[in-house]
N, C-alpha and C. Protein backbone atom coordinates (compact mmCIF):
# COMPACT_ATOMS: atom_id res chain seq x y z
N UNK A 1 -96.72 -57.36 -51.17
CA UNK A 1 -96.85 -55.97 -51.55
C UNK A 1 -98.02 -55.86 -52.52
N UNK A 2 -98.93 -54.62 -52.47
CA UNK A 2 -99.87 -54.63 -52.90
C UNK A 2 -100.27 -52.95 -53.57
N UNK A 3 -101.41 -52.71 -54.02
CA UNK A 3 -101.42 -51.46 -54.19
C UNK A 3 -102.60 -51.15 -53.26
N UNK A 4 -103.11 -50.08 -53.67
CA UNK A 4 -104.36 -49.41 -52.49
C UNK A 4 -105.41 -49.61 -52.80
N UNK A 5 -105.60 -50.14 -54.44
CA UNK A 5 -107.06 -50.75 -54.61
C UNK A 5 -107.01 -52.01 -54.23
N UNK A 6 -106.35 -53.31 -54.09
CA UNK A 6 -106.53 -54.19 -53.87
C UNK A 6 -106.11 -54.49 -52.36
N UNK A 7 -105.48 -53.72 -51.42
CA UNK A 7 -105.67 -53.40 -50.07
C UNK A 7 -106.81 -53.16 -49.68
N UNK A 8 -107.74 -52.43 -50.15
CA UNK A 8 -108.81 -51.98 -49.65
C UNK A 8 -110.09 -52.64 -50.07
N UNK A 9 -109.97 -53.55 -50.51
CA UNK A 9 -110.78 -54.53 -51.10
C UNK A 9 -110.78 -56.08 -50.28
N UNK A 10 -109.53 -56.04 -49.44
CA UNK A 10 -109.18 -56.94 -48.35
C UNK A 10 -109.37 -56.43 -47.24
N UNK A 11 -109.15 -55.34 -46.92
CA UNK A 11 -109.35 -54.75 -45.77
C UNK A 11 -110.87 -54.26 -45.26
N UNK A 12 -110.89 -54.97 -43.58
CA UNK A 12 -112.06 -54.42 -42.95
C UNK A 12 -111.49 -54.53 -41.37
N UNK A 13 -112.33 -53.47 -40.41
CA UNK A 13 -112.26 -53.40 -38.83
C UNK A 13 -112.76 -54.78 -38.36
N UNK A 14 -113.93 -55.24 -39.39
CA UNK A 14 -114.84 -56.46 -38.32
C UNK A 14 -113.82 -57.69 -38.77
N UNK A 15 -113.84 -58.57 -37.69
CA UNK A 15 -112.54 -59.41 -37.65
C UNK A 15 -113.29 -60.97 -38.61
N UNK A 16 -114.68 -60.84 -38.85
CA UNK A 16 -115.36 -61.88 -39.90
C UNK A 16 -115.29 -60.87 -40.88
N UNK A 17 -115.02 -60.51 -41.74
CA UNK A 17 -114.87 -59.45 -42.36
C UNK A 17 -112.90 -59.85 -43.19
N UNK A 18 -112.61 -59.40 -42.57
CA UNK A 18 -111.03 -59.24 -42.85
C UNK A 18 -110.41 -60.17 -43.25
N UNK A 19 -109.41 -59.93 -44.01
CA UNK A 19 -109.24 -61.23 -44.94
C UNK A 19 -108.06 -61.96 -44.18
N UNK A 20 -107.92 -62.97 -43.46
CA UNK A 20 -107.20 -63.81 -42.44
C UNK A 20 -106.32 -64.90 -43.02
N UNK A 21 -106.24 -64.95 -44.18
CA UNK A 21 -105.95 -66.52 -44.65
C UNK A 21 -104.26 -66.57 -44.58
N UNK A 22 -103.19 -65.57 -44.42
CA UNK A 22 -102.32 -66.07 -44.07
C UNK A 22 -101.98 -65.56 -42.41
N UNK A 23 -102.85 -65.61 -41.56
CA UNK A 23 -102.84 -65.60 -40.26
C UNK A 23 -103.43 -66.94 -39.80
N UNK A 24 -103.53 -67.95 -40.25
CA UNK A 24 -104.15 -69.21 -40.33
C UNK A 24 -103.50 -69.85 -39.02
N UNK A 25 -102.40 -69.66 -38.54
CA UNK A 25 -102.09 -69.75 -36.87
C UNK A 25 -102.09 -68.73 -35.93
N UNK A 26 -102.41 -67.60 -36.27
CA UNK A 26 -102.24 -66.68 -35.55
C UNK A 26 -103.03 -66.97 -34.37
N UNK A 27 -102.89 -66.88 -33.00
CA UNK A 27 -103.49 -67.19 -31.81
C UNK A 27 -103.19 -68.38 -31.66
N UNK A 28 -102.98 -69.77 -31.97
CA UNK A 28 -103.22 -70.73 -31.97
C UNK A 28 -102.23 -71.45 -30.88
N UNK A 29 -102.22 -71.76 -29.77
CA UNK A 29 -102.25 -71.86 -28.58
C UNK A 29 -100.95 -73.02 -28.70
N UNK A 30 -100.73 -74.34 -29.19
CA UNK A 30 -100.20 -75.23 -29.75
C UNK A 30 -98.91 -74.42 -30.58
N UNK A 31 -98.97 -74.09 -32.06
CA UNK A 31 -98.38 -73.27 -32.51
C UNK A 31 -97.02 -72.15 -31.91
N UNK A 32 -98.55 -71.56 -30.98
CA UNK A 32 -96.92 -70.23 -30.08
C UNK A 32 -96.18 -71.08 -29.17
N UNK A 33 -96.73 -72.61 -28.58
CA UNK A 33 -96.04 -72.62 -27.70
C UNK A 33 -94.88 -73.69 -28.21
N UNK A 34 -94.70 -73.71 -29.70
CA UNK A 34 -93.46 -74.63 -30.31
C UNK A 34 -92.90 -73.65 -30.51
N UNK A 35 -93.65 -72.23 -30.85
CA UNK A 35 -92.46 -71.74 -31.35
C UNK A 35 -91.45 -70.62 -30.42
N UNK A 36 -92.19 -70.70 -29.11
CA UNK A 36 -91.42 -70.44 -28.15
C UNK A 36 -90.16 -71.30 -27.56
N UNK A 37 -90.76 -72.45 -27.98
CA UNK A 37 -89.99 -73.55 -27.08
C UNK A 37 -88.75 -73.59 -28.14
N UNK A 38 -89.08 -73.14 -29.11
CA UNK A 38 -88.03 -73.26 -30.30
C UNK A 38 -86.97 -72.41 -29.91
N UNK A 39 -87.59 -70.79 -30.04
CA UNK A 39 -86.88 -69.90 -29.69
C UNK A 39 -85.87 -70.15 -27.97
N UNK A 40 -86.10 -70.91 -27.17
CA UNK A 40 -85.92 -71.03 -26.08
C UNK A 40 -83.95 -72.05 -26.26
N UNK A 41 -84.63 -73.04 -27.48
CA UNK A 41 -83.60 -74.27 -27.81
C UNK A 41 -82.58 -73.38 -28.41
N UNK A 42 -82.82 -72.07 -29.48
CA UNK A 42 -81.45 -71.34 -29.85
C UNK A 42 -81.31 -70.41 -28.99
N UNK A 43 -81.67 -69.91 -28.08
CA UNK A 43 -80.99 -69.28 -26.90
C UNK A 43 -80.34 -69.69 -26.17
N UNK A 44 -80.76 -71.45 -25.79
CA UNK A 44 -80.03 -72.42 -24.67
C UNK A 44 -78.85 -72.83 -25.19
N UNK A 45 -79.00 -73.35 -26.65
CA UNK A 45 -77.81 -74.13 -27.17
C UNK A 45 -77.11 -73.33 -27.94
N UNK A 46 -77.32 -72.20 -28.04
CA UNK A 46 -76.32 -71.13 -28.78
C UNK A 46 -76.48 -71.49 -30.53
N UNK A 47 -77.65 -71.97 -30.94
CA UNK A 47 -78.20 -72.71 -32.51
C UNK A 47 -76.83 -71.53 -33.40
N UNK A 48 -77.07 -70.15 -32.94
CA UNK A 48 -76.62 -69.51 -34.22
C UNK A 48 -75.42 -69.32 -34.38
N UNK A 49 -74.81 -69.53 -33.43
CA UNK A 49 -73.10 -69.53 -33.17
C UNK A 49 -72.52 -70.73 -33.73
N UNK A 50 -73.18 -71.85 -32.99
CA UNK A 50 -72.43 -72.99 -32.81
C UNK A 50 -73.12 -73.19 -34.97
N UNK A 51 -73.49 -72.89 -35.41
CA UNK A 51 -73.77 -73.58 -36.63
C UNK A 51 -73.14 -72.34 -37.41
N UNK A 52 -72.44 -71.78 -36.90
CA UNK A 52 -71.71 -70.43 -37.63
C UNK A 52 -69.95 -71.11 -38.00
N UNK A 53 -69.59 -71.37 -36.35
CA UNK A 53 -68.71 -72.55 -36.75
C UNK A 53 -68.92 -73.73 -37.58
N UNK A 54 -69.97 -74.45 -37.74
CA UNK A 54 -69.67 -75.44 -38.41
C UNK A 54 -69.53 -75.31 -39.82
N UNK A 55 -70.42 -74.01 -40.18
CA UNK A 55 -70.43 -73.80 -41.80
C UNK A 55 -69.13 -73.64 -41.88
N UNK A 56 -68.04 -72.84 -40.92
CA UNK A 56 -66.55 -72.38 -41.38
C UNK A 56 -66.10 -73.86 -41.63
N UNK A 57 -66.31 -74.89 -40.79
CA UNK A 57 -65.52 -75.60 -40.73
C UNK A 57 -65.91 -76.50 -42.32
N UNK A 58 -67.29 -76.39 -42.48
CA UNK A 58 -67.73 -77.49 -43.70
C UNK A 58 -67.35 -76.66 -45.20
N UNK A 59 -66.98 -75.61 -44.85
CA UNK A 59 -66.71 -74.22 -46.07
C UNK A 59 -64.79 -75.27 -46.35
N UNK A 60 -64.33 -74.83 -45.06
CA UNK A 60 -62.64 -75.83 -45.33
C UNK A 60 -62.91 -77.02 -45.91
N UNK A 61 -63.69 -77.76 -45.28
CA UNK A 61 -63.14 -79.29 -45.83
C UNK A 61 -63.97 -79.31 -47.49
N UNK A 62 -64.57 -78.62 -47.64
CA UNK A 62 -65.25 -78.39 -48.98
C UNK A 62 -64.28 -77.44 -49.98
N UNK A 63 -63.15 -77.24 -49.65
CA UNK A 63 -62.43 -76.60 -50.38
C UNK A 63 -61.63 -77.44 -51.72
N UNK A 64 -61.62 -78.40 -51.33
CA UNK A 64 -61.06 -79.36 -52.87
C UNK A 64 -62.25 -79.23 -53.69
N UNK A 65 -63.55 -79.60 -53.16
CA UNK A 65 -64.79 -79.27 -54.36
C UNK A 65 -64.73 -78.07 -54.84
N UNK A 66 -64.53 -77.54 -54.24
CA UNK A 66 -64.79 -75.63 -54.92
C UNK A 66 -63.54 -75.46 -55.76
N UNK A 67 -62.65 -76.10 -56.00
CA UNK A 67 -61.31 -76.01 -56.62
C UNK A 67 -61.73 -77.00 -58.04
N UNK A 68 -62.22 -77.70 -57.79
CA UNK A 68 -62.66 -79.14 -58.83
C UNK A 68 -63.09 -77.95 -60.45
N UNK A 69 -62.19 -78.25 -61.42
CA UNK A 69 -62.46 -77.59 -62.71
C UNK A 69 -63.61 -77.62 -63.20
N UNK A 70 -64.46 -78.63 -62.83
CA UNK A 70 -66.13 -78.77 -63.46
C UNK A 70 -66.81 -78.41 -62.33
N UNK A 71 -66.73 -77.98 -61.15
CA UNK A 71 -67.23 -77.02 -59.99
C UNK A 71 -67.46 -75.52 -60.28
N UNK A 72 -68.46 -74.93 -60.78
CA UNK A 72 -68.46 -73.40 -60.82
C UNK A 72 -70.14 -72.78 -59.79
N UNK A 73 -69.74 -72.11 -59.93
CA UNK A 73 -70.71 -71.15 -58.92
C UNK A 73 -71.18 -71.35 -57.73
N UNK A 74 -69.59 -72.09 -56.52
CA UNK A 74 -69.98 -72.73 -55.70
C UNK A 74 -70.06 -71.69 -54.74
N UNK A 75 -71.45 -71.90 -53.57
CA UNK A 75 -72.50 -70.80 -52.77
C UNK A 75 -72.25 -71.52 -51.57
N UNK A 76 -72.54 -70.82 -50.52
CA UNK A 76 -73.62 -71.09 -49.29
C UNK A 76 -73.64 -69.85 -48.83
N UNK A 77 -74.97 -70.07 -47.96
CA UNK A 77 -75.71 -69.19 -46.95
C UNK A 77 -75.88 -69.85 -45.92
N UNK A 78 -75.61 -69.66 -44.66
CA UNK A 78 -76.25 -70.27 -43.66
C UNK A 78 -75.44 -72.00 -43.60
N UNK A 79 -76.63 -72.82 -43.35
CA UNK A 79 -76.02 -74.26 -43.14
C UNK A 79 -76.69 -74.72 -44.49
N UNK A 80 -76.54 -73.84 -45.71
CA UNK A 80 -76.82 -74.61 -46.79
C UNK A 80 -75.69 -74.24 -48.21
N UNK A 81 -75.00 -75.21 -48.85
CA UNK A 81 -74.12 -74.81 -49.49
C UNK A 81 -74.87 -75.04 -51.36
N UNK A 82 -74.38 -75.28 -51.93
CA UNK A 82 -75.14 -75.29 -53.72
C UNK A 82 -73.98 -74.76 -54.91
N UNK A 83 -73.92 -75.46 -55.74
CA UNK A 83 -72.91 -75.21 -56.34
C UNK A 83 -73.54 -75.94 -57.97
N UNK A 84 -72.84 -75.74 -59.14
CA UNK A 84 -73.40 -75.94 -60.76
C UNK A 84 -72.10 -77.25 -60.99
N UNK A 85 -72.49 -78.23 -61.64
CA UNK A 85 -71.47 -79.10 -62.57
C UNK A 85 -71.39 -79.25 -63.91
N UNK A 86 -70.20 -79.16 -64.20
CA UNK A 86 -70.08 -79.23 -65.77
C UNK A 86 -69.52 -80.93 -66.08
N UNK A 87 -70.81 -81.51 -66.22
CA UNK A 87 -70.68 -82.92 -66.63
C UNK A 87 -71.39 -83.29 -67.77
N UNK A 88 -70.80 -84.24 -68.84
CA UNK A 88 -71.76 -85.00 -69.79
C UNK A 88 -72.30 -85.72 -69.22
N UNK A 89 -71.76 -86.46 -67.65
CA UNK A 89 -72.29 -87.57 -67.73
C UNK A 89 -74.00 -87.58 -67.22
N UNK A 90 -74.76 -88.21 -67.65
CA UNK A 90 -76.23 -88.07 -67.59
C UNK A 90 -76.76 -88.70 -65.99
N UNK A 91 -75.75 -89.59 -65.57
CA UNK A 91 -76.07 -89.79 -63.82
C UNK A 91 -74.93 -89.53 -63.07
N UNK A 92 -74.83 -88.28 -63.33
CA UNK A 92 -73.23 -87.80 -62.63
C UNK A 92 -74.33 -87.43 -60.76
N UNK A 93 -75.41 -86.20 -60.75
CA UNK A 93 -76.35 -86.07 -59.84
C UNK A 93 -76.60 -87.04 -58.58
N UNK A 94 -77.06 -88.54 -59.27
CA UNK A 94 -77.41 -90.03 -58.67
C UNK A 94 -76.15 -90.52 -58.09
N UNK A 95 -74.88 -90.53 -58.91
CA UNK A 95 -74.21 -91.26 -58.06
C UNK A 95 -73.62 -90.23 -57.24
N UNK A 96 -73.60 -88.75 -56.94
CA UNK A 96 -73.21 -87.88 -56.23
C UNK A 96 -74.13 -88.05 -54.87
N UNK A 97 -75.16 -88.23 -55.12
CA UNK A 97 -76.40 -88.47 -53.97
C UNK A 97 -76.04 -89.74 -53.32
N UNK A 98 -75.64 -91.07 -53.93
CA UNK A 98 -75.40 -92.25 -53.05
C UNK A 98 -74.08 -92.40 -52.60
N UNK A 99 -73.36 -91.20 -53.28
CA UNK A 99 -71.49 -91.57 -52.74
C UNK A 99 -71.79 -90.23 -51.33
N UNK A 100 -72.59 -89.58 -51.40
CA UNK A 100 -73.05 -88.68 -49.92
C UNK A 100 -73.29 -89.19 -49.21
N UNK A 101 -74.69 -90.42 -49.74
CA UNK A 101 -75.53 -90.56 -48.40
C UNK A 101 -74.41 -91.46 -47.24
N UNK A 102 -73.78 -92.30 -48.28
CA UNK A 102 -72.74 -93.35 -47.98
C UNK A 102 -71.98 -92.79 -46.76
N UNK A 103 -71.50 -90.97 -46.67
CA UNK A 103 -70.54 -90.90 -45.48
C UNK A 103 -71.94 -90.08 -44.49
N UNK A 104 -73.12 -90.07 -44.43
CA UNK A 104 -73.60 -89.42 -43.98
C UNK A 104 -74.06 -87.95 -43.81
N UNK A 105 -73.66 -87.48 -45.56
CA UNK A 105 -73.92 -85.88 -45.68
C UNK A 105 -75.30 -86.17 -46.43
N UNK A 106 -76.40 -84.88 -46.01
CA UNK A 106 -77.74 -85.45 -46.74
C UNK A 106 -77.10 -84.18 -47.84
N UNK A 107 -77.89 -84.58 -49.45
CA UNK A 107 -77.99 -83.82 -50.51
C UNK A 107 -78.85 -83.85 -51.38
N UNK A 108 -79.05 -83.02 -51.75
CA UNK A 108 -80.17 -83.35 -53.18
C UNK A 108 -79.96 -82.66 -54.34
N UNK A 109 -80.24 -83.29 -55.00
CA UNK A 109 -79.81 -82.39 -56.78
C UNK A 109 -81.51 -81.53 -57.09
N UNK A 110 -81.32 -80.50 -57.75
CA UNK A 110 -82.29 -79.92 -57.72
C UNK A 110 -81.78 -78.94 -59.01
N UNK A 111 -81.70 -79.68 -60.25
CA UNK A 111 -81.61 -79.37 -61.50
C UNK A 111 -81.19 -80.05 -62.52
């Protein structure tokens, strides 16, 4: 979002001219045709359904964490969940990341 002086200071008809830099794939032949083929894979395999169920199902078995007394502001959107801990301990994060990777859930701490 912008205002009308600095729109018009980007803006031109001649296409060397016009300011392109986040159209940086636009046309790009390679590009449309992943992201067709993409669009093609959640139409075929039903991507938005079938991962609609799984969040229900990963929302249940995630229900003892969301209950856990040092568990607060536990989230998701989509196939991504995030939640706050109330720990002293200073590698509570690290060993949460290797007791994951251990059953095969990926995670990352990101605070």
């Amino acid at each position: 979002m912008t205002g009308d002086k600095v729109y018009h200071a980007f803006y031109a008809d001649e296409l060397a001219r016009g300011f392109l830099h986040s159209h940086s794939y636009t046309g790009n032949p390679l590009a449309c045709r992943a992201a067709l083929a993409t669009l093609d894979i959640f139409a075929e395999d039903d991507v938005l359904s079938v991962n609609h169920a799984k969040a229900a199902y990963f929302n249940c078995v995630a229900e003892p964490l969301r209950q856990h007394p040092k568990v607060r502001d536990f989230r998701n959107t989509g196939m991504i969940w995030a939640f706050e801990v109330d720990s002293p301990a200073r590698r509570f994060c690290t060993t949460l990341l290797y007791a994951r990777a251990a059953t095969g859930i990926a995670a990352a701490s990101d605070g």
